[in-house]
Protein backbone atom coordinates (compact mmCIF):
# COMPACT_ATOMS: atom_id res chain seq x y z
CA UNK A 1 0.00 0.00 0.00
CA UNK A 2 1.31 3.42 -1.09
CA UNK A 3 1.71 5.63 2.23
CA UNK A 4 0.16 9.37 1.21
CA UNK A 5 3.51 10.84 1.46
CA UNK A 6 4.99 8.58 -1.29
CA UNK A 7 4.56 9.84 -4.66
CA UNK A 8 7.00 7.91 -6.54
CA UNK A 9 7.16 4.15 -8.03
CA UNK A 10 10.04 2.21 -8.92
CA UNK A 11 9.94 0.71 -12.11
CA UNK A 12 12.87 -2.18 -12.56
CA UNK A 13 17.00 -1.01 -13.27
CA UNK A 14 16.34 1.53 -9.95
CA UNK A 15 14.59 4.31 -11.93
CA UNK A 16 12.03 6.36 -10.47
CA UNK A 17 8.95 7.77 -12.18
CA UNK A 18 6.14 9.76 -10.32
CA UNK A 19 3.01 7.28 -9.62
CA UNK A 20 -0.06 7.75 -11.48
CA UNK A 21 -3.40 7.21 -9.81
CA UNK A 22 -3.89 3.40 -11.14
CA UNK A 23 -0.79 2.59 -10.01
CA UNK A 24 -1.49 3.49 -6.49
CA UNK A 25 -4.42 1.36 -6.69
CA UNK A 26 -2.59 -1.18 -8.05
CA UNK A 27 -0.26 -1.00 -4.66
CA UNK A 28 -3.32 -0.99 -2.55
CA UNK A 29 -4.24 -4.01 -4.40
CA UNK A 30 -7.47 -2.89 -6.21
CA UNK A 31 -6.46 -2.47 -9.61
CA UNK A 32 -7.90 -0.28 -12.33
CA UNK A 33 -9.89 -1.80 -14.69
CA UNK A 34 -10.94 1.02 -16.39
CA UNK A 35 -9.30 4.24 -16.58
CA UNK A 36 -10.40 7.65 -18.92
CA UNK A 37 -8.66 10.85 -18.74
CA UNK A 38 -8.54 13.26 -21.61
CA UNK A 39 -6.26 15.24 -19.43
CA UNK A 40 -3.14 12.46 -18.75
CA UNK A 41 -1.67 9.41 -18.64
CA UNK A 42 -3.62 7.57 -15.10
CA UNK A 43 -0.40 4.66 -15.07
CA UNK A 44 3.03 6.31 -14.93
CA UNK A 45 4.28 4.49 -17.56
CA UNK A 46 1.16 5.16 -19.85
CA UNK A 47 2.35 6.84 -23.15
CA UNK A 48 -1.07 5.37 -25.34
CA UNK A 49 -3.87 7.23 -27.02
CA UNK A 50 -6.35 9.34 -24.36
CA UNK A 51 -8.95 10.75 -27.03
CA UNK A 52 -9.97 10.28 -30.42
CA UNK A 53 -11.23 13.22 -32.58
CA UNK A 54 -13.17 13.90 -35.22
CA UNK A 55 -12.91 17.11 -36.69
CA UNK A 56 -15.95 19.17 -39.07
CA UNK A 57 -13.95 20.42 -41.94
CA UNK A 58 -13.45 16.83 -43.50
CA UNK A 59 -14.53 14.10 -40.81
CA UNK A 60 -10.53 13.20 -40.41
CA UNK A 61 -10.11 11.46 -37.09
CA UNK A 62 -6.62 11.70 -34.68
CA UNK A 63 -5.44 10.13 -31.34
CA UNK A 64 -4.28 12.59 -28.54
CA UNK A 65 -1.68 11.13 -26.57
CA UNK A 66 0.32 12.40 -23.70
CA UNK A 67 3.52 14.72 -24.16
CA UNK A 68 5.49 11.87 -22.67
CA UNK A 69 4.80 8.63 -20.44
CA UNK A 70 2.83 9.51 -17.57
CA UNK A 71 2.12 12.93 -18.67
CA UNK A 72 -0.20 15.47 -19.97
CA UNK A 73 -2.08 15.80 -22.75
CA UNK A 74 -0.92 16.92 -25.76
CA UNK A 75 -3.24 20.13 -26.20
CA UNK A 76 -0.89 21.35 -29.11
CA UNK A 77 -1.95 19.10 -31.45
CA UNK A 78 -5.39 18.92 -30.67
CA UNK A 79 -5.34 22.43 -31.66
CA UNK A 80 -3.23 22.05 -34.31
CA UNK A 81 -5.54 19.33 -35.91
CA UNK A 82 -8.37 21.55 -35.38
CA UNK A 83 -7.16 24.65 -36.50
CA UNK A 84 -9.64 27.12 -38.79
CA UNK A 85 -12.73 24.30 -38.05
CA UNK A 86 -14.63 22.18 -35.01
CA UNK A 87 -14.06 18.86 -33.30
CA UNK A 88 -15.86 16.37 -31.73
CA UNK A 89 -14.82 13.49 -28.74
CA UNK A 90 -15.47 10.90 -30.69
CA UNK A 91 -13.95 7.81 -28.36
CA UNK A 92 -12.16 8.38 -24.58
CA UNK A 93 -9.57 5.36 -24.41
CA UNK A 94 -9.37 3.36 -21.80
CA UNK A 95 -5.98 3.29 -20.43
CA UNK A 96 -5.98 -0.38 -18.22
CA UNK A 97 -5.49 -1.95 -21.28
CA UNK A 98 -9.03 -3.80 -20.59
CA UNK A 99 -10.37 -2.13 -23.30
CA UNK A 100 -13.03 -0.54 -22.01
CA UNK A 101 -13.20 2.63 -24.32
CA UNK A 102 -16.02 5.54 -23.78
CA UNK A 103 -17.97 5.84 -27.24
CA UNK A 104 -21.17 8.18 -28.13
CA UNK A 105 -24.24 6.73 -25.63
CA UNK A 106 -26.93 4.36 -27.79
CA UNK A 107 -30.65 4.93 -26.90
CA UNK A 108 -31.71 3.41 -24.47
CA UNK A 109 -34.84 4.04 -21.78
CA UNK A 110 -34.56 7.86 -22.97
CA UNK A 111 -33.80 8.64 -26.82
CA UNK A 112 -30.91 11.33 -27.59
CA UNK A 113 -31.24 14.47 -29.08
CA UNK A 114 -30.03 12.19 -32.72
CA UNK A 115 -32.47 11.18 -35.74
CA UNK A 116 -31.21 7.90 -34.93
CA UNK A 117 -31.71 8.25 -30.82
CA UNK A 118 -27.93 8.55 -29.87
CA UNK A 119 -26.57 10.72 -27.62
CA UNK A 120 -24.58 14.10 -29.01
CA UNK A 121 -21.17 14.25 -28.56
CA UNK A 122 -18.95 16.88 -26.58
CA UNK A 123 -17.20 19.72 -28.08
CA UNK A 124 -13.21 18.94 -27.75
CA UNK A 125 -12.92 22.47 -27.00
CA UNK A 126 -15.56 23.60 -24.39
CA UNK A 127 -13.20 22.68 -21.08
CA UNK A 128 -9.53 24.09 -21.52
CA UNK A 129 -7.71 23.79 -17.95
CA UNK A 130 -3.76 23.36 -17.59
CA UNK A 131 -1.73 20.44 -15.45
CA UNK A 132 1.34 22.53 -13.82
CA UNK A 133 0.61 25.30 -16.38
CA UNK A 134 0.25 22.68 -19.22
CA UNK A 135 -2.69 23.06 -21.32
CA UNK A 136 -5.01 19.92 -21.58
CA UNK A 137 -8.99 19.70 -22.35
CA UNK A 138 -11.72 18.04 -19.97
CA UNK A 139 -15.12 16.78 -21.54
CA UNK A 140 -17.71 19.80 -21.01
CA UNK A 141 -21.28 17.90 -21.24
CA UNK A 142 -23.97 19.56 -22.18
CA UNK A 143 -27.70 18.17 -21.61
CA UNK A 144 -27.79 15.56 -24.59
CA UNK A 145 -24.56 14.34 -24.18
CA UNK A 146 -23.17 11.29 -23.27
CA UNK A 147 -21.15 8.39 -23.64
CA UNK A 148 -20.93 4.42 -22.45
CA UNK A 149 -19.66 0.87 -23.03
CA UNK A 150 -21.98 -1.82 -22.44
CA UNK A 151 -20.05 -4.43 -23.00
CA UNK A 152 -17.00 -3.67 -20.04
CA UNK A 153 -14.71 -6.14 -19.25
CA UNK A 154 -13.59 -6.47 -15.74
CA UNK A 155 -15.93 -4.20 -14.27
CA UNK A 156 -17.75 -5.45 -11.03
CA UNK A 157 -21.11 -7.66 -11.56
CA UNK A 158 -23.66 -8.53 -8.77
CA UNK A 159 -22.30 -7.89 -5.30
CA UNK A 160 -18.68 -7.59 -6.54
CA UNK A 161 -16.37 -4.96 -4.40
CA UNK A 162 -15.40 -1.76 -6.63
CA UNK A 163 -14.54 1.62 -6.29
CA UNK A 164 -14.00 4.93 -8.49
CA UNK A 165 -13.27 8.54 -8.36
CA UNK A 166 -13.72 11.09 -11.24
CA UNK A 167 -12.26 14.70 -11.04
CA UNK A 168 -15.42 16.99 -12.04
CA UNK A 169 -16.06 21.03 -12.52
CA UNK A 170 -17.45 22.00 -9.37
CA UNK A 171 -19.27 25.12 -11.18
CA UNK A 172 -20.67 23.22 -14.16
CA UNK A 173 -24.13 21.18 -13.00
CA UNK A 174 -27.78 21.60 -13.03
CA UNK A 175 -30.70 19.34 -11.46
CA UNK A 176 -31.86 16.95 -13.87
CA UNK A 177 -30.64 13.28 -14.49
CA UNK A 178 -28.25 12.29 -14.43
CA UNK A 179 -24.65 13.57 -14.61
CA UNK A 180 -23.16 9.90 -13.35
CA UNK A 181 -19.92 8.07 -14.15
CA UNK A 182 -19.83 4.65 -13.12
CA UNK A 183 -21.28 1.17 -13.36
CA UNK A 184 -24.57 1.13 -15.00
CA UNK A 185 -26.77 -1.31 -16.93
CA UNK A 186 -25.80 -3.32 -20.29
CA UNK A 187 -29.34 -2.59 -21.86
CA UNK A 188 -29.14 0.82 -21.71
CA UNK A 189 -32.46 0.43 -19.58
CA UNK A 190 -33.70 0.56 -15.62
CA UNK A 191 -34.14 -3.44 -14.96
CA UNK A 192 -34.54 -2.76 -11.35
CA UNK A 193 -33.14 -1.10 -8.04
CA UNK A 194 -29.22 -2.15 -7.30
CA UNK A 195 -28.24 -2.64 -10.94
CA UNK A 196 -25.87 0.36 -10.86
CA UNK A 197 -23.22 2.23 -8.68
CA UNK A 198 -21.86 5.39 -10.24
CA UNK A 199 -20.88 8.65 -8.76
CA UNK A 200 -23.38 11.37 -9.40
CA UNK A 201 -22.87 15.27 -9.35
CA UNK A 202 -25.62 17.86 -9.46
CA UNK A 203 -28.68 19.39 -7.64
CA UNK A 204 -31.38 16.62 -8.30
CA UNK A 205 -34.02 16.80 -5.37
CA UNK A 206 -36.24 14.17 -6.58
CA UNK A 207 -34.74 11.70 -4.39
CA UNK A 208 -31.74 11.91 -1.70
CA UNK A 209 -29.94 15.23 -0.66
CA UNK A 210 -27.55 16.65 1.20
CA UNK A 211 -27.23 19.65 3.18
CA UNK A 212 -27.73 22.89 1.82
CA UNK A 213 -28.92 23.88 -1.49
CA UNK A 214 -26.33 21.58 -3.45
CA UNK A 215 -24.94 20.47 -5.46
CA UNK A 216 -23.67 17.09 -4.05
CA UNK A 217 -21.65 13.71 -4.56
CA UNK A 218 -24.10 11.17 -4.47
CA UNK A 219 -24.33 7.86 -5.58
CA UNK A 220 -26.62 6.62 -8.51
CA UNK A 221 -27.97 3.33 -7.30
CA UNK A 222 -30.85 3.23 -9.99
CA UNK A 223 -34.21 4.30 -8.78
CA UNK A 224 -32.68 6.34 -6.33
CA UNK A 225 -30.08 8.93 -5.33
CA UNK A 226 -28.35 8.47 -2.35
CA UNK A 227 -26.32 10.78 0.15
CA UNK A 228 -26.68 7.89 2.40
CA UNK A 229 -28.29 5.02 4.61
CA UNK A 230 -31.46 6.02 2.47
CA UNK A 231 -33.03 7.75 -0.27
CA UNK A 232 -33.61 10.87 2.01
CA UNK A 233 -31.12 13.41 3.50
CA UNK A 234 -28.47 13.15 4.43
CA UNK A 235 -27.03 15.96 6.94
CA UNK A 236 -23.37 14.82 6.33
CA UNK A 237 -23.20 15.14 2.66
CA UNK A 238 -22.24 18.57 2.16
CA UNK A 239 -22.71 20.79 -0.91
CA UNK A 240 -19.71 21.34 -2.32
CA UNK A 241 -18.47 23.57 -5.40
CA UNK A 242 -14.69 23.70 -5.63
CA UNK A 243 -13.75 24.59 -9.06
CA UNK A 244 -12.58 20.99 -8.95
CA UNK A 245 -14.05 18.79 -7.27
CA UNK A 246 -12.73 15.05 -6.51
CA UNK A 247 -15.75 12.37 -6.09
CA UNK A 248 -15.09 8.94 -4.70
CA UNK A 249 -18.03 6.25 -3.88
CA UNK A 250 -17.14 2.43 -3.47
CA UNK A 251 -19.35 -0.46 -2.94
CA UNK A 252 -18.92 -3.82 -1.83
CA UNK A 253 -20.86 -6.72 0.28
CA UNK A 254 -23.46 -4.40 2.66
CA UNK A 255 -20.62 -1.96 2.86
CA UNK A 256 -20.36 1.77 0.56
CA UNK A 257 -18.95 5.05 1.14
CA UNK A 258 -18.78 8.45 -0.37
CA UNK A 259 -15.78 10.74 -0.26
CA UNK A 260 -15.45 13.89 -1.64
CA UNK A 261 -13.24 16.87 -1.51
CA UNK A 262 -11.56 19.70 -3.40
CA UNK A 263 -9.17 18.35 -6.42
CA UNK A 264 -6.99 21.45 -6.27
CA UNK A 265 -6.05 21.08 -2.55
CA UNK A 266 -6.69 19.37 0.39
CA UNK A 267 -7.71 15.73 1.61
CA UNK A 268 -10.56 13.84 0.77
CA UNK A 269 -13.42 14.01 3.56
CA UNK A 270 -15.73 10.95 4.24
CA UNK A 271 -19.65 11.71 3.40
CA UNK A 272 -21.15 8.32 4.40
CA UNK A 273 -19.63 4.87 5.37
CA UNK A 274 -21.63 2.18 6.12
CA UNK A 275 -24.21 -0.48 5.29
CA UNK A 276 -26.24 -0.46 2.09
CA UNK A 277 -29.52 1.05 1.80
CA UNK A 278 -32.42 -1.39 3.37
CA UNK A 279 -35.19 -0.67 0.78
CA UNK A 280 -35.49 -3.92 -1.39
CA UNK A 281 -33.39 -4.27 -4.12
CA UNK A 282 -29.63 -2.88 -2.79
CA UNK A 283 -28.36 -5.48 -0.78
CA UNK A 284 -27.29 -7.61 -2.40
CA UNK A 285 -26.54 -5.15 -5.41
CA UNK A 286 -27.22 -6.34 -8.84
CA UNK A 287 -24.60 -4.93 -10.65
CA UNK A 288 -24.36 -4.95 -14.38
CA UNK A 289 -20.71 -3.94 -15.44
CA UNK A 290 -21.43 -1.06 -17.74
CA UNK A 291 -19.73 2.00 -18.28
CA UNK A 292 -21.65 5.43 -18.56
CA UNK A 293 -20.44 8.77 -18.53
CA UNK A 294 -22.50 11.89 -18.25
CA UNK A 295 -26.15 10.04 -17.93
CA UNK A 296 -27.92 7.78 -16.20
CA UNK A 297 -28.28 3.84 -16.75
CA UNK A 298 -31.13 4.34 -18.76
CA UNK A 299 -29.60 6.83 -21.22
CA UNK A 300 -31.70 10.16 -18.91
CA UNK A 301 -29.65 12.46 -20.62
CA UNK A 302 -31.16 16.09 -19.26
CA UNK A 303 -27.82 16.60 -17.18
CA UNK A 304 -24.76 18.93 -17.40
CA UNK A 305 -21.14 18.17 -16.32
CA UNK A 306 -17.73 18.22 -17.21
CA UNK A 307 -15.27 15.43 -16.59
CA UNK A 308 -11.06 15.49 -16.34
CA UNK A 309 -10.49 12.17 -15.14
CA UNK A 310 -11.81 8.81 -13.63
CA UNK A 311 -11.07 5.29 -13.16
CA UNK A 312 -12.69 2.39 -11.79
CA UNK A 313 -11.18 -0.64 -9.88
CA UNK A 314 -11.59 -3.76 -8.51
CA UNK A 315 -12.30 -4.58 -5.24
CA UNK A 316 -13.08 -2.08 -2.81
CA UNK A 317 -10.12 0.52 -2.17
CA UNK A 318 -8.51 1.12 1.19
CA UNK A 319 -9.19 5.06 2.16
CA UNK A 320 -5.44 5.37 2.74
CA UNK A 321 -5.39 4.00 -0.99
CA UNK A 322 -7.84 6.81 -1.52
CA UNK A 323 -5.97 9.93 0.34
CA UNK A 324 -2.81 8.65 -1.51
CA UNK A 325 -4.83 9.11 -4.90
CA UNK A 326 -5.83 12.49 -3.70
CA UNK A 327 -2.72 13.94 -2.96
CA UNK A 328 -1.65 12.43 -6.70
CA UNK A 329 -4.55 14.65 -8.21
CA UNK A 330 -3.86 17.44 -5.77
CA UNK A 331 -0.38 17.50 -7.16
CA UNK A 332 -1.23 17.05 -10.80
CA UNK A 333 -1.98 21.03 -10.48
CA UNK A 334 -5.37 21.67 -11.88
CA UNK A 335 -5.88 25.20 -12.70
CA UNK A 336 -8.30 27.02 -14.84
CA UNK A 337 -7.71 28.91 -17.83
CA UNK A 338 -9.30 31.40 -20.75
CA UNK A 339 -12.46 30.04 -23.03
CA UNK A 340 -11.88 32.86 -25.10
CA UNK A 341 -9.09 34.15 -28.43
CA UNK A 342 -8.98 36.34 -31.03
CA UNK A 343 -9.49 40.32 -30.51
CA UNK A 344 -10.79 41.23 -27.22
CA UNK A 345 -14.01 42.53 -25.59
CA UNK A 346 -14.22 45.28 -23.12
CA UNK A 347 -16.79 45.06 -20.67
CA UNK A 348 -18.84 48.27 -20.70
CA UNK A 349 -18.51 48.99 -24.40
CA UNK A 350 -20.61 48.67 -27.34
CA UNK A 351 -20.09 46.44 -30.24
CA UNK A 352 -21.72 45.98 -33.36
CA UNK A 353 -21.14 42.30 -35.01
CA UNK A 354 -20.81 42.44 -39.08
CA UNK A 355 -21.76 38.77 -40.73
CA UNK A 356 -18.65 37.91 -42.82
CA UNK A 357 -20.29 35.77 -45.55
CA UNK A 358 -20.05 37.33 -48.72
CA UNK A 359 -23.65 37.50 -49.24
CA UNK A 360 -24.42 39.21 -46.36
CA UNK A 361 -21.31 42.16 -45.83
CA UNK A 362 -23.81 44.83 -44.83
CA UNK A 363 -25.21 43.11 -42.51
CA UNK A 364 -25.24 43.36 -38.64
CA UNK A 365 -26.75 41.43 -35.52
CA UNK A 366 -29.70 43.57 -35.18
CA UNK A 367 -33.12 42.37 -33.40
CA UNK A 368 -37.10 42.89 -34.26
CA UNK A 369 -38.57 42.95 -30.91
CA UNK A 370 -37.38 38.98 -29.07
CA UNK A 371 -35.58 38.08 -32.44
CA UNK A 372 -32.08 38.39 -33.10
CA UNK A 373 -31.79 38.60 -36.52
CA UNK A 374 -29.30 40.40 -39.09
CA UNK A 375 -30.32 43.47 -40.76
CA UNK A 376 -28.49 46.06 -43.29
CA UNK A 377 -27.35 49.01 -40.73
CA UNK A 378 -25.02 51.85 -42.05
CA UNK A 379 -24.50 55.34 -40.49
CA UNK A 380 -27.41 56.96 -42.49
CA UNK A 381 -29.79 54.18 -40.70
CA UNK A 382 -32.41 55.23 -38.60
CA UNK A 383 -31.19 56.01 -34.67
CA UNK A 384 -33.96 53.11 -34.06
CA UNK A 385 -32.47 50.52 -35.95
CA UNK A 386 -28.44 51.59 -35.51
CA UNK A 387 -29.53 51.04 -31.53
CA UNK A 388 -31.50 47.57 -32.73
CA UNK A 389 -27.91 47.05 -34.03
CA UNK A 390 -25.61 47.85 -30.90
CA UNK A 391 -25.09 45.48 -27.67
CA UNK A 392 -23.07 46.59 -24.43
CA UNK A 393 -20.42 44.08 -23.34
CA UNK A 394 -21.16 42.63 -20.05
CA UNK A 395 -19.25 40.37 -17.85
CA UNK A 396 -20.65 36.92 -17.97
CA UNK A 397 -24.02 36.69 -16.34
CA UNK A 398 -23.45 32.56 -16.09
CA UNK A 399 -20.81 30.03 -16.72
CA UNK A 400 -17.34 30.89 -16.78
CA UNK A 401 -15.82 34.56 -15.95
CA UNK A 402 -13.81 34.63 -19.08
CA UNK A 403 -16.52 34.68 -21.11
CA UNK A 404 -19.56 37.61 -21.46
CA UNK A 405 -23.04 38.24 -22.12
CA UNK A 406 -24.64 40.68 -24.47
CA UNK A 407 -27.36 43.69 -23.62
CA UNK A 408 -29.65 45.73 -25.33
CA UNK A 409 -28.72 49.16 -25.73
CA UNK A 410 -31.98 49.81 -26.60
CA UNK A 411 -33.66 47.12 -23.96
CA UNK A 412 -31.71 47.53 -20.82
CA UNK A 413 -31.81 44.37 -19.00
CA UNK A 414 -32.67 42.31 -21.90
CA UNK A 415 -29.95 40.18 -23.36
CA UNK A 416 -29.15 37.94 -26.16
CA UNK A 417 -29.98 34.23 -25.28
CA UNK A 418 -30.75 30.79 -26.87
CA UNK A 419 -33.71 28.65 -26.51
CA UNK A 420 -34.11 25.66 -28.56
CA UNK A 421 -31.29 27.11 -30.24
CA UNK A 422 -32.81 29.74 -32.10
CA UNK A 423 -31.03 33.54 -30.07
CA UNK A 424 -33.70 36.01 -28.51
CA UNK A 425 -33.81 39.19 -27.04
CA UNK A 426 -35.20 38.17 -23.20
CA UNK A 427 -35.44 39.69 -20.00
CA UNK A 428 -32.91 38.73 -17.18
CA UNK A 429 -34.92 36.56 -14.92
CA UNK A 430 -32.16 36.04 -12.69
CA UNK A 431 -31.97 32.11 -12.81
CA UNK A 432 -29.16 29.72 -13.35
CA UNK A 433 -30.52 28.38 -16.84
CA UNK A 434 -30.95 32.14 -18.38
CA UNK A 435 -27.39 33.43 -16.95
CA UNK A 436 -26.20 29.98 -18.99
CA UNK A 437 -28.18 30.65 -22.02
CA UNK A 438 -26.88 34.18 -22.60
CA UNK A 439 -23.34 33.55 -21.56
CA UNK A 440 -21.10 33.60 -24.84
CA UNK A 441 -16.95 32.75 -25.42
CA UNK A 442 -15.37 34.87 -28.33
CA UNK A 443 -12.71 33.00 -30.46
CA UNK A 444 -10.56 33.42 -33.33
CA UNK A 445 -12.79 33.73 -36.24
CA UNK A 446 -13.35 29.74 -37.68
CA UNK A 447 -12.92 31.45 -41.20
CA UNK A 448 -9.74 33.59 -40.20
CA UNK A 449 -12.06 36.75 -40.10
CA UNK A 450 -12.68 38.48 -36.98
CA UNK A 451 -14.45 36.90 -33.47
CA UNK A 452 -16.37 33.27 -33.54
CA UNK A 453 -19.11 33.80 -30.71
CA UNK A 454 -19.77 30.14 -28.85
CA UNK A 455 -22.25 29.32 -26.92
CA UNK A 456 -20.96 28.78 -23.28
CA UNK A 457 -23.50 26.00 -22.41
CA UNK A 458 -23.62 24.04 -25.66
CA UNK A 459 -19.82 24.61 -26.64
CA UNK A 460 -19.95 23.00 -29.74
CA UNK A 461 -22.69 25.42 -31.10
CA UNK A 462 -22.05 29.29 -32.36
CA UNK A 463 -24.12 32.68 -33.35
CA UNK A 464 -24.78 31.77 -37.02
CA UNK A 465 -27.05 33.57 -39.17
CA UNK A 466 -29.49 31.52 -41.47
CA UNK A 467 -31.65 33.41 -43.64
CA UNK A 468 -30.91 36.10 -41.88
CA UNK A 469 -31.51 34.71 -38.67
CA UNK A 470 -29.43 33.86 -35.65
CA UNK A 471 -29.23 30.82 -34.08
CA UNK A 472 -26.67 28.80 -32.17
CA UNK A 473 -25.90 26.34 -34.23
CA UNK A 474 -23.11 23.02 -34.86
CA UNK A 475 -21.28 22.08 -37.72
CA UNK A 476 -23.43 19.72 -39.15
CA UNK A 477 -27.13 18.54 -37.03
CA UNK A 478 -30.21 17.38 -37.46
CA UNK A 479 -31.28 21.15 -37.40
CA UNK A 480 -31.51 22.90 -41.03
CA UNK A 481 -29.01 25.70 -39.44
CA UNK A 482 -26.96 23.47 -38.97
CA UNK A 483 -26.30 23.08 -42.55
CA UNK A 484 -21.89 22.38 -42.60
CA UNK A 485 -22.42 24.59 -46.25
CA UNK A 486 -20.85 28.00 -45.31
CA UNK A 487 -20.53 27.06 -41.68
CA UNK A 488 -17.28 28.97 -40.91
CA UNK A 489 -18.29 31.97 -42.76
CA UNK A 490 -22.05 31.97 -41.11
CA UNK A 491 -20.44 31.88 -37.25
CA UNK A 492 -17.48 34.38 -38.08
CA UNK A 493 -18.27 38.22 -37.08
CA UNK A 494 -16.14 41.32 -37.34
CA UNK A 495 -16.61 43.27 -34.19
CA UNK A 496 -16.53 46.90 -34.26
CA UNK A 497 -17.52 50.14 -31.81
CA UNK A 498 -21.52 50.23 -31.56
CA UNK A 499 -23.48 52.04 -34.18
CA UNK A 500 -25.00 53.47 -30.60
């Protein structure tokens, strides 16, 4: 067993390498048998592919791999391979060498967003963070998303002993179901109470809690959320929303436990050990030995996350085996940094946005009462419509603080938004989901041309303008907008002072 204060493993010949987080397990004798990190390498001597992407320009695909054995991510050519277009996670490897690769979720008891009922895929770009100042990308899931392998080798079955951690965004949640990563069903469907154990992270109150307001680590059971002995509340399950956050459950014979803490600093603190929940169905567990990522075992895909890293092990790990794999990710060094490129934004000044297409030159992000639209504004144009055409920078109402949101000049308090990915002119009602909608990250323009403006919720969607309207829309979709025809053109702006 690896004491906490040891951080490094000898590997044959006397040379030392720094541990990675399986291999600690692997010391504590619970091996990984599934391990998924688009961030690093989780074995110290790991050097494989982490990602596959799939990019919009041309559908290529590439591997990301760490910089070297046991390291970080190679971010540079991600971006590199992405350049001037979009790209998609299409596969997270697993790393145990079981096999036991993340691909895009099937339908199952719930549909996806898809024609053909799959889940969407996450943007590769929505959740830039850096390792010891190293830039690396996390998974940013918005509702829809999701990803699974139901046919896991390894992975506990029945009452088999496991345990798993994933390293979330403390900031990034909402209260639907279910933003899990764990053991799940093979069907894709609820076949009864006890047929999963994954972590869960969010504000769900439709069955247990924890103190406060949330969110909370829980543990997805099926039928149930639990902080605890029951379904209910639980007083000792704290919210908690560190920037990162570390979640830990593990399960075994009428034995589990949640641990939680901050993934930046700090120990791990113990939220509930003890027996299994008494209501029929959880002890013995039924466990199926699926893998699901970002929804729950029956595909309930209405939940928001964003995941670094995770593994899952056999047998059921020692919580000295657990602080040890703390202090690893504590050390790693995750930090945030900036969603946003090209020129800069001022908060406090007005903009005007000119479409880029060369249909379309003279035209401008205007809206007609609760529609954004684009209209032809010039400096002979009515003060009416030249104030139609002008928006006031504003920090972010929502998401992330590098990013802003977009007023009125002519409607104070009314900002640009999506809903059902068409952009209106609303009203601030002051809750989470409308400071989300009308938060927005500038980039380099995708066609080389002034500011891309994404969509901080649904990162792998942008202001485009489609007969002469403005939506927030992907590179290809089941949505017309979505059209890949002129898609870097449509979503690339040049920004200029306000016509007001």
């Amino acid at each position: 067993m690896f004491p906490r204060s040891i951080k490094v493993l000898a590997l044959g010949l006397g040379s030392l390498v720094t541990a990675g987080p399986c291999d600690i397990y692997s010391s504590g004798g619970t091996p990984c048998v599934a391990a998924h990190s688009t961030t690093r390498a989780l074995y110290s001597d790991y050097s494989g592919a982490l990602y596959q992407l799939s990019r919009g320009s041309d559908g290529a695909t590439t591997t990301i791999s760490p910089l070297s054995a046991g390291g970080v991510a190679d971010a540079d050519a991600q971006d590199s391979f992405c350049a001037s277009t979009t790209c998609l996670t299409t596969i997270i490897y697993d790393q145990s060498g079981n096999g036991n690769h993340l691909t895009q979720a099937p339908p199952g008891g719930f549909d996806g967003p898809d024609t053909d009922g799959y889940d969407n895929l996450a943007s590769a770009i929505g959740a830039p963070v850096t390792l010891n100042g190293q830039k690396a990308y996390g998974v940013f899931m918005s509702p829809g998303t999701g990803y699974s392998n139901n046919a896991a080798t390894g992975t506990a079955t029945g009452d088999e002993a496991e345990g798993m951690y994933a390293v979330l965004d403390g900031t990034h949640y909402n209260g639907a179901c279910c933003f899990d990563y764990g053991n799940a069903e093979i069907s894709s469907t609820d076949t009864g109470n006890g047929h999963m154990e994954a972590i869960y992270y969010g504000t769900s109150t439709t069955w247990g809690t924890g103190s406060g307001s949330g969110p909370w680590v829980m543990a997805d059971l099926e039928n149930g959320l639990f902080s605890g002995s029951s379904s209910g509340n639980n007083a000792d399950d704290p919210s908690i929303s560190y920037r990162f956050v570390t979640a830990a459950i593990k399960g075994g014979p009428n034995e589990w436990a949640i641990h939680g803490g901050n993934a930046a600093s700090g120990s791990l603190s113990t939220y509930y050990s003890g027996a299994r929940p008494t209501a029929s169905g959880y002890n013995p567990m039924s466990k199926e030995g699926a893998i699901i990522l970002g929804i729950g075992g029956d595909n309930s895909n209405g939940a928001q996350g964003t995941f670094y890293e995770g593994v899952m092990t056999s047998g059921y790990p020692s919580d000295a085996t657990e602080s040890s794999v703390q202090a690893n990710i504590v050390a790693a060094g995750y930090a945030v940094t900036s969603l946003t490129s090209g020129p800069a934004l001022t908060v406090g000044s007005s903009i005007s946005l000119r479409a880029t297409t060369d249909c379309c030159t003279t035209r401008y992000i205007a809206h007609t009462d609760d529609t954004v639209n684009t209209q032809v504004v010039t400096s002979s144009s009515t003060t009416t419509l030249q104030e139609q055409a002008s928006w006031t920078v504003r920090a972010a109402l929502g998401g992330d603080s590098s990013c802003f949101s977009f007023e009125s000049v002519d409607t104070p308090g009314s900002y640009i938004r999506h809903y059902n990915f068409a952009l209106l002119l609303n009203a601030d009602d002051g809750t989470q989901q409308f400071a989300e909608d009308a938060t927005f990250c500038p980039l380099d323009g995708l066609n080389g041309d002034g500011n891309s403006i994404r969509s901080w919720s649904y990162p792998t969607r942008y202001f485009r303008h489609y007969d002469n309207v403005l939506y927030v829309a992907s590179n290809g979709g089941v949505d017309t907008f979505d059209a890949t025809d002129l898609f870097n053109d449509d979503v690339s702006w040049v920004i200029s002072t306000g016509f007001a």
